[in-house]
Protein backbone atom coordinates (compact mmCIF):
# COMPACT_ATOMS: atom_id res chain seq x y z
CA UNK A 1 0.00 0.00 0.00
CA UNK A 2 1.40 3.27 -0.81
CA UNK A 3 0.30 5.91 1.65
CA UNK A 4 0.17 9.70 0.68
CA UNK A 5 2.30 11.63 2.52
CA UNK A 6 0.09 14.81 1.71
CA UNK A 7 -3.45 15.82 0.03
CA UNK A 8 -3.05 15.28 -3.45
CA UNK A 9 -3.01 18.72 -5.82
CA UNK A 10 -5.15 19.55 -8.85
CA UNK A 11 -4.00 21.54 -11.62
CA UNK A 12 -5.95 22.62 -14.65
CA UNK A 13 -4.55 21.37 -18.05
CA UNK A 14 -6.41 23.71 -20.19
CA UNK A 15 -3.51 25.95 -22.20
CA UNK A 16 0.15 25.59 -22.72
CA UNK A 17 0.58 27.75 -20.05
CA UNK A 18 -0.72 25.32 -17.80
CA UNK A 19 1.65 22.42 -19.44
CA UNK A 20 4.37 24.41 -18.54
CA UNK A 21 2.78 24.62 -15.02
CA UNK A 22 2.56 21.20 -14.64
CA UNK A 23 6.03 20.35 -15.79
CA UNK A 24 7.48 22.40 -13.38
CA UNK A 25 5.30 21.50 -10.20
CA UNK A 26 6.48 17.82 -10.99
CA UNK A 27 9.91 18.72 -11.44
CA UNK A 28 9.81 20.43 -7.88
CA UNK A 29 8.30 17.75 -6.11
CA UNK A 30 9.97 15.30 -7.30
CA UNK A 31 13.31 17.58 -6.55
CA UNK A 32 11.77 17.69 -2.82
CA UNK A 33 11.66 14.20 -2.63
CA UNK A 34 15.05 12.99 -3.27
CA UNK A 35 14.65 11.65 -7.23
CA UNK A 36 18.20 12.00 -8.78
CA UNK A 37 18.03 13.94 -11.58
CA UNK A 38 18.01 11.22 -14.46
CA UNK A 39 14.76 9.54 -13.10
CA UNK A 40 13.74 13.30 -12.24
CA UNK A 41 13.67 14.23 -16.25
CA UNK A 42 12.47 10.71 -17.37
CA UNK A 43 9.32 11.57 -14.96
CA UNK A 44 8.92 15.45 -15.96
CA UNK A 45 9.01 13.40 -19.67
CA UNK A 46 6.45 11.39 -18.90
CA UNK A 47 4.35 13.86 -17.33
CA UNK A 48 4.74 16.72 -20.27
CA UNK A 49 3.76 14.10 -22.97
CA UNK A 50 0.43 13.01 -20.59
CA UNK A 51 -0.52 16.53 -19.83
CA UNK A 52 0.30 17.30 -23.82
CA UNK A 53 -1.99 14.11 -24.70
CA UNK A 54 -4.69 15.34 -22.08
CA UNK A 55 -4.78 18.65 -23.76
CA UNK A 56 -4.98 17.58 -27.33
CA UNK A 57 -6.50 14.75 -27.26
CA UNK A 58 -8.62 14.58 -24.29
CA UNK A 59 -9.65 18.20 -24.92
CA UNK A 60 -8.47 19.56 -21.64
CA UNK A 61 -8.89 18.32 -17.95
CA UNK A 62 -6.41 18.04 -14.64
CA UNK A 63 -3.64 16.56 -12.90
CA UNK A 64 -3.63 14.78 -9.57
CA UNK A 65 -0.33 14.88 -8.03
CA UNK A 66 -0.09 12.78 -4.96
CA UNK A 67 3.38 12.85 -2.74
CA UNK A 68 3.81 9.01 -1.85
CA UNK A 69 5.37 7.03 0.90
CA UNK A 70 5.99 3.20 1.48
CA UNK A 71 8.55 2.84 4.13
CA UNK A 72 11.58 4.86 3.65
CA UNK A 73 10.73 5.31 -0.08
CA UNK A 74 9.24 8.41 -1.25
CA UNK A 75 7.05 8.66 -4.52
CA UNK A 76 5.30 10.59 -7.05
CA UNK A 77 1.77 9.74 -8.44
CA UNK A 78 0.48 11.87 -11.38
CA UNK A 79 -2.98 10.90 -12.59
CA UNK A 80 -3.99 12.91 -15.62
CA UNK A 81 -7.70 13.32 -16.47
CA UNK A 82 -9.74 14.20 -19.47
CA UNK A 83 -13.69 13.74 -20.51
CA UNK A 84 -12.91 13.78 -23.67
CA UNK A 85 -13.42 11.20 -26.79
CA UNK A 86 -11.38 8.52 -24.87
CA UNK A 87 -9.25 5.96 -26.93
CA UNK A 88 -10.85 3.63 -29.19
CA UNK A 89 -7.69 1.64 -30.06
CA UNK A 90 -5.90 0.90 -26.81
CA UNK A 91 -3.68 -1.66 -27.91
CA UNK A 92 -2.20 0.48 -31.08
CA UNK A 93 -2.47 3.32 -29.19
CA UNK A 94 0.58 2.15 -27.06
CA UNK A 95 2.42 0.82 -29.65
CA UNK A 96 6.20 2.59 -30.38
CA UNK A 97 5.65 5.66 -32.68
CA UNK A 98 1.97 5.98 -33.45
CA UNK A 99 0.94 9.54 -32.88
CA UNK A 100 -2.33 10.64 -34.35
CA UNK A 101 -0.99 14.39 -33.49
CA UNK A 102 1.50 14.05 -36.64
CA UNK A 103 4.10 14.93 -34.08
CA UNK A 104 7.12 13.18 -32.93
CA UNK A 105 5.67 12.90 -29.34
CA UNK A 106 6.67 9.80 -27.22
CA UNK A 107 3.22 8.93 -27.22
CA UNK A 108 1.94 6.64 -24.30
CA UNK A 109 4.09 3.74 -25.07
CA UNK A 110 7.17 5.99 -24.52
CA UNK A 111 5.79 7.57 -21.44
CA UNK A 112 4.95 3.94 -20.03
CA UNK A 113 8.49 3.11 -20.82
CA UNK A 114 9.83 6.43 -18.46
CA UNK A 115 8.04 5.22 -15.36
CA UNK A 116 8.14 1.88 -12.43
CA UNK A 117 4.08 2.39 -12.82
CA UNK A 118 1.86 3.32 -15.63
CA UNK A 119 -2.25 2.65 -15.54
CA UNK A 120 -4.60 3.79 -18.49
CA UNK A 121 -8.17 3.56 -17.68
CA UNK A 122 -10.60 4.81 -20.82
CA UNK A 123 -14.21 4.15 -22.64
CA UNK A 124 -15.00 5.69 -26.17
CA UNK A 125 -17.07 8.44 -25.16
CA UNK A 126 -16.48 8.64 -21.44
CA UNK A 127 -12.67 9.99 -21.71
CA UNK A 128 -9.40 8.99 -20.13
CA UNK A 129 -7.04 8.73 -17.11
CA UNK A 130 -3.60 7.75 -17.49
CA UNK A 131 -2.05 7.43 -14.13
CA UNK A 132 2.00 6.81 -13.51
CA UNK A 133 3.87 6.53 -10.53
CA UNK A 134 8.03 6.50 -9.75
CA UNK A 135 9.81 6.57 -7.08
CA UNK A 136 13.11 8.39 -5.53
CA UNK A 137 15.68 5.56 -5.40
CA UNK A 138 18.27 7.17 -2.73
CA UNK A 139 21.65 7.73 -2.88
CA UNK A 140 23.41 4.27 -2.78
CA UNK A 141 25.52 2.84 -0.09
CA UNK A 142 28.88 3.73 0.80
CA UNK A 143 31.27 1.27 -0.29
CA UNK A 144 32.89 -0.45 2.28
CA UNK A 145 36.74 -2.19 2.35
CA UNK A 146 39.31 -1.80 0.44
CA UNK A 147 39.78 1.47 -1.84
């Protein structure tokens, strides 16, 4: 069970402006939490392209951003929410380089790929949640014997 270590936050994804919001809420929380900053910019990745997604293609909607904690380890779960047309085609949906935005987006199979835990939950007509959660590995431990 992973417990939240605080009320989870809502922000709007409605404009760029709020992508760039979002991006840089996750990139301070997950600063605040210890993630080194490799796994840091695979999960602001990961979060952009959902937000982007939720935007586009969901027509708008919100992030949940819940801080995390299971023992000593402290996490990151980002659920992003639309009511929009949902995804008809899950399977090639996640599949390496499809993009129906004619971008060159990582789509959800590359965000999926950036994150320990990745959820999609959607209906044709009743829109979509994508939800991923990572966690802050630590430093590692100090070597002992010989140098």
């Amino acid at each position: 069970m992973h417990d939240p270590l605080s009320p989870t936050t809502r922000l709007p994804i409605d404009s760029d402006a709020d992508l760039s919001r979002v991006r840089q809420r996750v990139r301070q929380a997950a600063a605040d939490l210890g993630f080194r900053l490799v796994p840091q910019t695979k999960l602001v990745t990961a979060a952009s392209e959902l937000a982007r997604n939720t935007l586009v293609h969901g027509g708008g909607g919100h992030m949940e951003m819940t801080l995390l904690g299971d023992g000593a380890r402290r996490g990151l779960r980002l659920s992003f929410v639309d009511t929009g047309p949902g995804i008809p085609d899950v399977e090639r949906a996640m599949t390496d380089g499809y993009s129906t935005g004619g971008g060159l987006g990582l789509g959800l199979g590359g965000a999926r790929r950036l994150v320990r835990e990745f959820a999609l939950d959607t209906r044709p007509g009743r829109g979509t949640t994508v939800t991923i959660t990572d966690w802050a590995t630590g430093l590692p431990s100090p070597r002992t014997g010989a140098s």
